[in-house]
PDB file of N, CA and C in Angstrom:
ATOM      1  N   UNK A   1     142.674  88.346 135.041  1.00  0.00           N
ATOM      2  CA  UNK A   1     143.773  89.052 135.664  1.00  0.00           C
ATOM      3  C   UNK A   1     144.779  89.514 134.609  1.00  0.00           C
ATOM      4  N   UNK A   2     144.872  88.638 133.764  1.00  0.00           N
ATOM      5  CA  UNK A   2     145.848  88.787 132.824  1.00  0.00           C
ATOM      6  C   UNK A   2     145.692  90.090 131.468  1.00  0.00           C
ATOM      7  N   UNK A   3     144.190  89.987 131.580  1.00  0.00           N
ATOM      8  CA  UNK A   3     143.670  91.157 130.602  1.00  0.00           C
ATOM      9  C   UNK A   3     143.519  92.649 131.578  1.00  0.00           C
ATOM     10  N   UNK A   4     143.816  92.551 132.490  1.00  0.00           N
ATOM     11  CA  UNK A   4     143.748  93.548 133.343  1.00  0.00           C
ATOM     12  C   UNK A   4     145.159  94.308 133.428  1.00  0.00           C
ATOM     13  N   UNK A   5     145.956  93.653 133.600  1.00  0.00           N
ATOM     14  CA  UNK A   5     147.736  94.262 133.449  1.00  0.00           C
ATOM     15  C   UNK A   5     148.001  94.787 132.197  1.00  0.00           C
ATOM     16  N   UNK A   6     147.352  93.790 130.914  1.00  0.00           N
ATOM     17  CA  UNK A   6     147.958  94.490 129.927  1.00  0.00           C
ATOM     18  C   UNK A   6     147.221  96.020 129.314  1.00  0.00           C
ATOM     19  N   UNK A   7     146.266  96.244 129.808  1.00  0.00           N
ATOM     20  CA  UNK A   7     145.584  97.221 130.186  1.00  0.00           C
ATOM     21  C   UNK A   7     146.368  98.493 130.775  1.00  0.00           C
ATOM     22  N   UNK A   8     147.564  98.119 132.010  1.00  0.00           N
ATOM     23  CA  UNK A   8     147.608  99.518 132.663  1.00  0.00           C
ATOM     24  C   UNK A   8     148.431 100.213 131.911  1.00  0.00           C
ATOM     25  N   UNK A   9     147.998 101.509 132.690  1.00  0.00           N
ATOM     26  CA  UNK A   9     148.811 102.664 132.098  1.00  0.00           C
ATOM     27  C   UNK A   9     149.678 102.244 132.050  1.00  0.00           C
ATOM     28  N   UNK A  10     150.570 101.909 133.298  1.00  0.00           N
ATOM     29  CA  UNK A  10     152.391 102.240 133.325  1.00  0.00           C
ATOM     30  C   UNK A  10     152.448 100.870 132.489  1.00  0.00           C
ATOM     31  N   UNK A  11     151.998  99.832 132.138  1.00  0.00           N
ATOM     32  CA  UNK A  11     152.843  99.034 131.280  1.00  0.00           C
ATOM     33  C   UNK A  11     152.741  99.399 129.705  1.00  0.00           C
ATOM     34  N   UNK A  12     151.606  99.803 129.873  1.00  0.00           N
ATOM     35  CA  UNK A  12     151.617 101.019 128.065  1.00  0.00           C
ATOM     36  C   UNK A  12     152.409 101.575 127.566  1.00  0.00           C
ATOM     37  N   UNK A  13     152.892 102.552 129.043  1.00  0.00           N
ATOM     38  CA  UNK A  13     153.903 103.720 128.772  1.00  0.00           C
ATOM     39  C   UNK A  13     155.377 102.990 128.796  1.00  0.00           C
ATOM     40  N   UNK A  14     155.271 102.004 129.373  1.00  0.00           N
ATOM     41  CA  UNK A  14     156.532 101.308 129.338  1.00  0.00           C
ATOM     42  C   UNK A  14     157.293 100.532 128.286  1.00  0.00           C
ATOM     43  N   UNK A  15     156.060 100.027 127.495  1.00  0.00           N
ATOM     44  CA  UNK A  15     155.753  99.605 125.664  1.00  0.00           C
ATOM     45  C   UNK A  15     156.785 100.852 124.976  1.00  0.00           C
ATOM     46  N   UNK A  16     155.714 101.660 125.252  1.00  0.00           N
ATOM     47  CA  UNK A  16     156.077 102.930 124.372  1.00  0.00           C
ATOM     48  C   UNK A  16     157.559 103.263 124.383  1.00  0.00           C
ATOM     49  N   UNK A  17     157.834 103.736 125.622  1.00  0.00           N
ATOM     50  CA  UNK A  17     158.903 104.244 126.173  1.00  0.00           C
ATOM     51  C   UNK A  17     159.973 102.839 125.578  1.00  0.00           C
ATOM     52  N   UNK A  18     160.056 101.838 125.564  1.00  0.00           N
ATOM     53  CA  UNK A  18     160.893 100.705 125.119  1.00  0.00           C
ATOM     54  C   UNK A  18     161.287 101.244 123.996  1.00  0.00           C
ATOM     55  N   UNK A  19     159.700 101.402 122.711  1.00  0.00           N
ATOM     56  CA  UNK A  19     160.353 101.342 121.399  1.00  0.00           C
ATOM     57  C   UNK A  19     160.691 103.050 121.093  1.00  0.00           C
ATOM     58  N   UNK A  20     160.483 103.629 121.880  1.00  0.00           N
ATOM     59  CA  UNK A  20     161.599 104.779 121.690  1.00  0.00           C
ATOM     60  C   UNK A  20     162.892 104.526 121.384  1.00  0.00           C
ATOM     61  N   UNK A  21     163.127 104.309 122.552  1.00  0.00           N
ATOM     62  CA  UNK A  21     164.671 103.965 123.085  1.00  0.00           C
ATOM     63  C   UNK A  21     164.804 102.691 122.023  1.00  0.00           C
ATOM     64  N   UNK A  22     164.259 101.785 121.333  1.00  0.00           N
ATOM     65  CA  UNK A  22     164.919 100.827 120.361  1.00  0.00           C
ATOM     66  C   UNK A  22     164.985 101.744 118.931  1.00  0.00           C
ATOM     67  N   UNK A  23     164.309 102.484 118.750  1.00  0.00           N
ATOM     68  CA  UNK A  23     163.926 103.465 117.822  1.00  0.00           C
ATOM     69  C   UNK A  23     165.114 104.223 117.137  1.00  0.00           C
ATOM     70  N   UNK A  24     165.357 105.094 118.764  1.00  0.00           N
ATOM     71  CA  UNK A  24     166.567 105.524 118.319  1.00  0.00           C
ATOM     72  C   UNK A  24     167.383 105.397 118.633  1.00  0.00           C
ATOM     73  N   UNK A  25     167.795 104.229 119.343  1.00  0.00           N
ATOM     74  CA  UNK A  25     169.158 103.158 119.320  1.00  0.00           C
ATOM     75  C   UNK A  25     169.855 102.976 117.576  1.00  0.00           C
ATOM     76  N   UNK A  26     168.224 102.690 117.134  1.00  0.00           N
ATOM     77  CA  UNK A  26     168.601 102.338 115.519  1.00  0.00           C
ATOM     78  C   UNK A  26     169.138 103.131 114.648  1.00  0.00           C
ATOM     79  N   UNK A  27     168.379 104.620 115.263  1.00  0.00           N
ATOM     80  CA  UNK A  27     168.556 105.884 114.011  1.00  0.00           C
ATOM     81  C   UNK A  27     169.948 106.246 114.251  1.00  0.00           C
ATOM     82  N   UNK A  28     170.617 106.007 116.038  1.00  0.00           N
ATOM     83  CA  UNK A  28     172.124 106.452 116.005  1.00  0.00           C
ATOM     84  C   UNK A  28     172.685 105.575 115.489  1.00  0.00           C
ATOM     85  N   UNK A  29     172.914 104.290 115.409  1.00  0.00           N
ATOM     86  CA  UNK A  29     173.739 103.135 114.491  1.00  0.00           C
ATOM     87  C   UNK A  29     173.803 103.661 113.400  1.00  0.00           C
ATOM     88  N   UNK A  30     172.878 103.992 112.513  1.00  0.00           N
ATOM     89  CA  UNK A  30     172.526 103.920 111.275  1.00  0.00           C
ATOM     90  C   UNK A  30     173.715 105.618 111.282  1.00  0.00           C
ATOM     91  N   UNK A  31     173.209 106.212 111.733  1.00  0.00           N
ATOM     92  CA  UNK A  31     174.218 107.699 111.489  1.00  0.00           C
ATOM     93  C   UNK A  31     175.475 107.382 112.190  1.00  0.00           C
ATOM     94  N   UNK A  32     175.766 106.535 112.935  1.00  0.00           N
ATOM     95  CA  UNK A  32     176.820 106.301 113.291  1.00  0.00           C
ATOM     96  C   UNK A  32     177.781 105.334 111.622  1.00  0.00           C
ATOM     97  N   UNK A  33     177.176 104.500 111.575  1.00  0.00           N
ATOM     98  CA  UNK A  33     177.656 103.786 110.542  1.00  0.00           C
ATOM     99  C   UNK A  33     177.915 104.322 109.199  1.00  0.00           C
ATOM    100  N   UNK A  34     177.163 105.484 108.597  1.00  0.00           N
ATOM    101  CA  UNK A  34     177.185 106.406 107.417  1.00  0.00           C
ATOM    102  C   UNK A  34     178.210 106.951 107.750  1.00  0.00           C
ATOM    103  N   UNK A  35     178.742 107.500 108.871  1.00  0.00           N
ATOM    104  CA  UNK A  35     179.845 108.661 108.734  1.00  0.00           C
ATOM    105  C   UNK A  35     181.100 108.086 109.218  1.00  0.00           C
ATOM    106  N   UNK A  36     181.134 106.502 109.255  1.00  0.00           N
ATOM    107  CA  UNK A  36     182.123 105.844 109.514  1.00  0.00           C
ATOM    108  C   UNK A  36     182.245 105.487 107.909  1.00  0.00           C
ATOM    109  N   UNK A  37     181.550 104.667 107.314  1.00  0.00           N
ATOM    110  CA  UNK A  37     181.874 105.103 105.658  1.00  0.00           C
ATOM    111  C   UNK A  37     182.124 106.251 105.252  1.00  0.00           C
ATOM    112  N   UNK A  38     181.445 107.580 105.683  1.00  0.00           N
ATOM    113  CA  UNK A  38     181.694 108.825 104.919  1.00  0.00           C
ATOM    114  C   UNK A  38     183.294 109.211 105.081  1.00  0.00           C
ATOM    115  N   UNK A  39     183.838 108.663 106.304  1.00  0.00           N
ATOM    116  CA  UNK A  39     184.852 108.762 106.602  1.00  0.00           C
ATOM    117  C   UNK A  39     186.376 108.395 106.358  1.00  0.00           C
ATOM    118  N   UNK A  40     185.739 107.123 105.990  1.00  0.00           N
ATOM    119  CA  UNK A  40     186.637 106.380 104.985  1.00  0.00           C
ATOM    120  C   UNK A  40     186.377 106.449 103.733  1.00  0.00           C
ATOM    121  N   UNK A  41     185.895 106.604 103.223  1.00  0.00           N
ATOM    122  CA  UNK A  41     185.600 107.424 101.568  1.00  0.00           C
ATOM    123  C   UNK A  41     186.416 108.215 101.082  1.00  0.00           C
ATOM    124  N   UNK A  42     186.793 109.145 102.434  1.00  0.00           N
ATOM    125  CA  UNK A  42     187.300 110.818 102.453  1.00  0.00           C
ATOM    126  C   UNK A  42     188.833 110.439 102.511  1.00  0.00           C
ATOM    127  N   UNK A  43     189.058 109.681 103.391  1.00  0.00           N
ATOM    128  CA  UNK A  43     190.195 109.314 103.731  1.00  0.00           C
ATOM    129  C   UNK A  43     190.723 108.689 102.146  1.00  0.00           C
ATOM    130  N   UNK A  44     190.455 107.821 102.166  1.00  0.00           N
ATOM    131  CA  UNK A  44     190.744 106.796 100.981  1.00  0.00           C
ATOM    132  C   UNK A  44     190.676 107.934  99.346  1.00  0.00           C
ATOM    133  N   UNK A  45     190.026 108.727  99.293  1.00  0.00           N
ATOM    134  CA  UNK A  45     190.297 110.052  98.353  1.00  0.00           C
ATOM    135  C   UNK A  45     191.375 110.969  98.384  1.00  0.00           C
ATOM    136  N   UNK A  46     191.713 110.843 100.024  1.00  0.00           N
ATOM    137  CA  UNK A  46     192.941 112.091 100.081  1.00  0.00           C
ATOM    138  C   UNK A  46     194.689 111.158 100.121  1.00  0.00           C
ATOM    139  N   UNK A  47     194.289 109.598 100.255  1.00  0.00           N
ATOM    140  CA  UNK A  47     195.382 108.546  99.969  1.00  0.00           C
ATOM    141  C   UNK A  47     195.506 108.827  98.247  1.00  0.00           C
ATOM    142  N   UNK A  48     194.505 108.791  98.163  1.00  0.00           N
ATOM    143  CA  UNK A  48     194.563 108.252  96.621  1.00  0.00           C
ATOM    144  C   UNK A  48     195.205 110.186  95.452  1.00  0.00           C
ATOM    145  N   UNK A  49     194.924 111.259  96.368  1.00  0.00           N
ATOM    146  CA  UNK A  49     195.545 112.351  95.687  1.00  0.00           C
ATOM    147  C   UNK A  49     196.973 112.618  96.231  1.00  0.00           C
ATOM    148  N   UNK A  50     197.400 111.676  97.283  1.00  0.00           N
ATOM    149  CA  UNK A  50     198.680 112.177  97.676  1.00  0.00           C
ATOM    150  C   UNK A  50     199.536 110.840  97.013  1.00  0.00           C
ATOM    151  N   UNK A  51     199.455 109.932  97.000  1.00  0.00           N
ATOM    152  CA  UNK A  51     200.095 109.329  95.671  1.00  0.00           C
ATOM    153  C   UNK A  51     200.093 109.733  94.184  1.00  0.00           C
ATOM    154  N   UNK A  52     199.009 110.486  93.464  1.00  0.00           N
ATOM    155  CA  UNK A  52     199.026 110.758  92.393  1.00  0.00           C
ATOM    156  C   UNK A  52     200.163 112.040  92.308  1.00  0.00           C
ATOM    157  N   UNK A  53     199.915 112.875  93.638  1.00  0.00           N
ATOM    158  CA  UNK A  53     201.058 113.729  93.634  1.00  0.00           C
ATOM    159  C   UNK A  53     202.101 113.562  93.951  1.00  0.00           C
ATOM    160  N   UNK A  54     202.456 112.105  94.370  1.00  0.00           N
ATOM    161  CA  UNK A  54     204.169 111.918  94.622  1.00  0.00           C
ATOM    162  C   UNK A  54     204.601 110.972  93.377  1.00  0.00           C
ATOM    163  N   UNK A  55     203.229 110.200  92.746  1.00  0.00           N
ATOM    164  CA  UNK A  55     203.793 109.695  91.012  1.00  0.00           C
ATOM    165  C   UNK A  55     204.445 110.849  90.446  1.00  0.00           C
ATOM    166  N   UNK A  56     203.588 112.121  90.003  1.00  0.00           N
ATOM    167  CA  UNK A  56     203.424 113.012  89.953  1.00  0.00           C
ATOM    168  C   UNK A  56     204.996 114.067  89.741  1.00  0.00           C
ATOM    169  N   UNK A  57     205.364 114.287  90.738  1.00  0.00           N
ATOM    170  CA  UNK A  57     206.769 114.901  91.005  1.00  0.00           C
ATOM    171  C   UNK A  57     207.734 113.753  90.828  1.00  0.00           C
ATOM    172  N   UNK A  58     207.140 111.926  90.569  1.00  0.00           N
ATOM    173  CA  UNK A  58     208.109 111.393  90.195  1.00  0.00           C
ATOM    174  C   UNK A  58     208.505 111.054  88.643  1.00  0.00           C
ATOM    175  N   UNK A  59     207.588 111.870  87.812  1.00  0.00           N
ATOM    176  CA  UNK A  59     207.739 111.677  85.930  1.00  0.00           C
ATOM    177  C   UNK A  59     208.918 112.843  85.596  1.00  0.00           C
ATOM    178  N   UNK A  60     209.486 111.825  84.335  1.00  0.00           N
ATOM    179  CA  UNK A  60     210.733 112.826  84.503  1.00  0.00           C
ATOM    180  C   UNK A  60     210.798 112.421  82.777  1.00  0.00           C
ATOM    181  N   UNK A  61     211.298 112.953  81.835  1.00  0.00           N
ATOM    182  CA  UNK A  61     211.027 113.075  80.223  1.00  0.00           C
ATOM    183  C   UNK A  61     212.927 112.995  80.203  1.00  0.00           C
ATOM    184  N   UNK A  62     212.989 111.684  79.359  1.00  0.00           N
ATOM    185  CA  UNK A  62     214.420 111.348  78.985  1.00  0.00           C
ATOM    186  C   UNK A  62     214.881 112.099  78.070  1.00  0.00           C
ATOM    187  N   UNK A  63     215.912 111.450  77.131  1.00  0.00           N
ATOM    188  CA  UNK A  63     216.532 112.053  75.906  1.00  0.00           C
ATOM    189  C   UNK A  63     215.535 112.380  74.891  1.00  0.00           C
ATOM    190  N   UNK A  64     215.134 111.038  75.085  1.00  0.00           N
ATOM    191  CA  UNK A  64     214.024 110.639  73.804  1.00  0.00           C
ATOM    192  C   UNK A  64     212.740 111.139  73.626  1.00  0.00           C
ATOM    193  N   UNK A  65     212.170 111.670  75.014  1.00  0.00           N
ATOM    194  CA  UNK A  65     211.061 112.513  75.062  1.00  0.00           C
ATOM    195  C   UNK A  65     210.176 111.566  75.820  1.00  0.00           C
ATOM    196  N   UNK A  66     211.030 110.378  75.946  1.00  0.00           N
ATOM    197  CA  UNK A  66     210.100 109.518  76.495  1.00  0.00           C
ATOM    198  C   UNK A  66     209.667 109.713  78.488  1.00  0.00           C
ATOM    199  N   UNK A  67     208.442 109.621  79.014  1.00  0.00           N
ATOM    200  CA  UNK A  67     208.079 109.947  80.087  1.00  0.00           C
ATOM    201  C   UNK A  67     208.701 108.702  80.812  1.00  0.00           C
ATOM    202  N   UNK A  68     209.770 108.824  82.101  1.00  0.00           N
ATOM    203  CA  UNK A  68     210.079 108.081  82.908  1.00  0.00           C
ATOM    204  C   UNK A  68     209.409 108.127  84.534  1.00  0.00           C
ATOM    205  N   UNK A  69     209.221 107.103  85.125  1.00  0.00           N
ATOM    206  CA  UNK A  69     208.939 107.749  86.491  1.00  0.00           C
ATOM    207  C   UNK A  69     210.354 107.243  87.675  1.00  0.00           C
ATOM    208  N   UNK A  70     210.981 107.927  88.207  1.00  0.00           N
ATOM    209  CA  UNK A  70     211.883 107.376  89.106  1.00  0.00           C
ATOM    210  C   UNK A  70     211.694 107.441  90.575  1.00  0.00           C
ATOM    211  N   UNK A  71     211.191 106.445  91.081  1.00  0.00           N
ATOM    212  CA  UNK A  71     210.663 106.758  92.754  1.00  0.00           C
ATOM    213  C   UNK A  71     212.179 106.761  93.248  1.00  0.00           C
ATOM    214  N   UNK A  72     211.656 107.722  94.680  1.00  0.00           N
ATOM    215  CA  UNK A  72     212.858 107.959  95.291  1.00  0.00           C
ATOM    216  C   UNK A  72     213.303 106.295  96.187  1.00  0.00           C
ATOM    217  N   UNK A  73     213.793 106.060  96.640  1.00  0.00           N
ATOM    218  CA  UNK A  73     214.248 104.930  97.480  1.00  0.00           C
ATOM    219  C   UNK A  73     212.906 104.784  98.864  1.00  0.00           C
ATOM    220  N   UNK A  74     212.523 105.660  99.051  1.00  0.00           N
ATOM    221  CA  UNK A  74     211.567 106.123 100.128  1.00  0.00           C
ATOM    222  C   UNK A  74     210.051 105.582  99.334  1.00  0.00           C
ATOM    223  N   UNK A  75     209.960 106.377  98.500  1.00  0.00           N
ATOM    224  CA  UNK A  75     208.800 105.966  98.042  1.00  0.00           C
ATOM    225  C   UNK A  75     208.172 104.221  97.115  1.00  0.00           C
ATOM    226  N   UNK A  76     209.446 103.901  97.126  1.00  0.00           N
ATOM    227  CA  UNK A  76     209.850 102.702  96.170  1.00  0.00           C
ATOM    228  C   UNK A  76     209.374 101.574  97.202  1.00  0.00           C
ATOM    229  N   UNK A  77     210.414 102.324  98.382  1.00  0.00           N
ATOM    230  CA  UNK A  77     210.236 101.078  99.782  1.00  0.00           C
ATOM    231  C   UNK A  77     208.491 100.735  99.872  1.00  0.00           C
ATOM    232  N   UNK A  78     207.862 102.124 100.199  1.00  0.00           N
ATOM    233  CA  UNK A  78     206.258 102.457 100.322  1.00  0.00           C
ATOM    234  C   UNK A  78     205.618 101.181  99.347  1.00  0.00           C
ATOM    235  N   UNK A  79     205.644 101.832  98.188  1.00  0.00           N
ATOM    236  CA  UNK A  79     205.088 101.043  97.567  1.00  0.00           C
ATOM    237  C   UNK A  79     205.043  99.422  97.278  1.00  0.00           C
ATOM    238  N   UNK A  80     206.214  98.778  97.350  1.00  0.00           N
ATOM    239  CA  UNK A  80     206.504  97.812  97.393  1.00  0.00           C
ATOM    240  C   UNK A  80     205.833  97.192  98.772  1.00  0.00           C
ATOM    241  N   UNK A  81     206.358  97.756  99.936  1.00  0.00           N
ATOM    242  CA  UNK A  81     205.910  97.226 101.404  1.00  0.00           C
ATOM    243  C   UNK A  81     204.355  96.730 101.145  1.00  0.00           C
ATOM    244  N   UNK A  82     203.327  96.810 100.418  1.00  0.00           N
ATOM    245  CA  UNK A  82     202.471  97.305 100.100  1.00  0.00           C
ATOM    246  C   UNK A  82     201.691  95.787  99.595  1.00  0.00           C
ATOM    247  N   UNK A  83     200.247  94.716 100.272  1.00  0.00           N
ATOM    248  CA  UNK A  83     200.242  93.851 100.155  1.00  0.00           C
ATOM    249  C   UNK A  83     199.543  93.624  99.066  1.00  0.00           C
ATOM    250  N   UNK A  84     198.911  95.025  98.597  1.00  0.00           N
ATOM    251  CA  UNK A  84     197.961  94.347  97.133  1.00  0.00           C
ATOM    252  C   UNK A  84     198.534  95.209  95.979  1.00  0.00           C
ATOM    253  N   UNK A  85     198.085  94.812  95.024  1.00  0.00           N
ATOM    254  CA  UNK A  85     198.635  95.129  93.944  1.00  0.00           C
ATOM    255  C   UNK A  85     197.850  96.299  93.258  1.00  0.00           C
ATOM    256  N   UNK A  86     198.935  97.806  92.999  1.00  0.00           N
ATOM    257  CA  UNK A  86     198.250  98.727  92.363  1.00  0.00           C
ATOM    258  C   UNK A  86     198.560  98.265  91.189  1.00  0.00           C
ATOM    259  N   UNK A  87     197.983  99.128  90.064  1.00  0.00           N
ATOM    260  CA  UNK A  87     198.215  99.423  88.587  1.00  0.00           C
ATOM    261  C   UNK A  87     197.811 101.119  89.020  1.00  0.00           C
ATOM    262  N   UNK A  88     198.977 101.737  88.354  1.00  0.00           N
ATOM    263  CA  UNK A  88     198.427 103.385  88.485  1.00  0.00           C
ATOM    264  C   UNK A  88     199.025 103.665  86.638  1.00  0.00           C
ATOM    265  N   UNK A  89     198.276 104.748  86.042  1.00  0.00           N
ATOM    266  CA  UNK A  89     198.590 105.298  84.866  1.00  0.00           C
ATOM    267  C   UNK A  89     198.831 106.758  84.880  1.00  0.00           C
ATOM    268  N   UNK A  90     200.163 106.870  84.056  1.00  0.00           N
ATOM    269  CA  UNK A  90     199.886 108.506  84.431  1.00  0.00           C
ATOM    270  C   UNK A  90     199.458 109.149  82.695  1.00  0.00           C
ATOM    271  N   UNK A  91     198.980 109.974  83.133  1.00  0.00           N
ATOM    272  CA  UNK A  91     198.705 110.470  81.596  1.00  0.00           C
ATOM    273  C   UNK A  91     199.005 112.016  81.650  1.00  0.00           C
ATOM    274  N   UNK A  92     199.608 112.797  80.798  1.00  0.00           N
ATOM    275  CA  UNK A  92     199.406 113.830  81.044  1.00  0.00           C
ATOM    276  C   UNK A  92     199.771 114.364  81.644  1.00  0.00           C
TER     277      UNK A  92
END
């Protein structure tokens, strides 16, 4: 009896039809999960050029020729509020 069921059609197609649907359960995770990194990648690139451009407008060349940076009170707060520790360099 038992070799007879696993035999029928509809439980074949029902096999099948399963690992479809587990198939591409997987393939959407997987593209789901890439463009949740791709996403934060992007993000975390356009953080990282809008600080270089507010260091940026904050270098200012003393008496001495020497390069100062003076954050505004705003940006000072930012940074500080801030729980890990940058090191940024400006060059140039």
């Amino acid at each position: 009896m038992r070799a007879g069921r696993l035999r029928s059609l509809q439980l074949r197609l029902a096999i099948r039809l399963a690992l479809v649907y587990v198939a591409a359960t997987a393939v959407m995770v997987g593209v789901l999960v890439f463009r949740a990194y791709d996403t934060a990648e992007t993000l975390n690139d356009r953080e990282l050029s809008r600080r270089a451009e507010d260091l940026g407008r904050s270098v200012s060349v003393d008496d001495q020729g020497n390069l100062r940076v003076r954050l505004s009170p705003r940006l000072a707060a930012a940074y500080a509020a801030g729980t890990e520790a940058d090191i940024y360099a400006i060059r140039g």
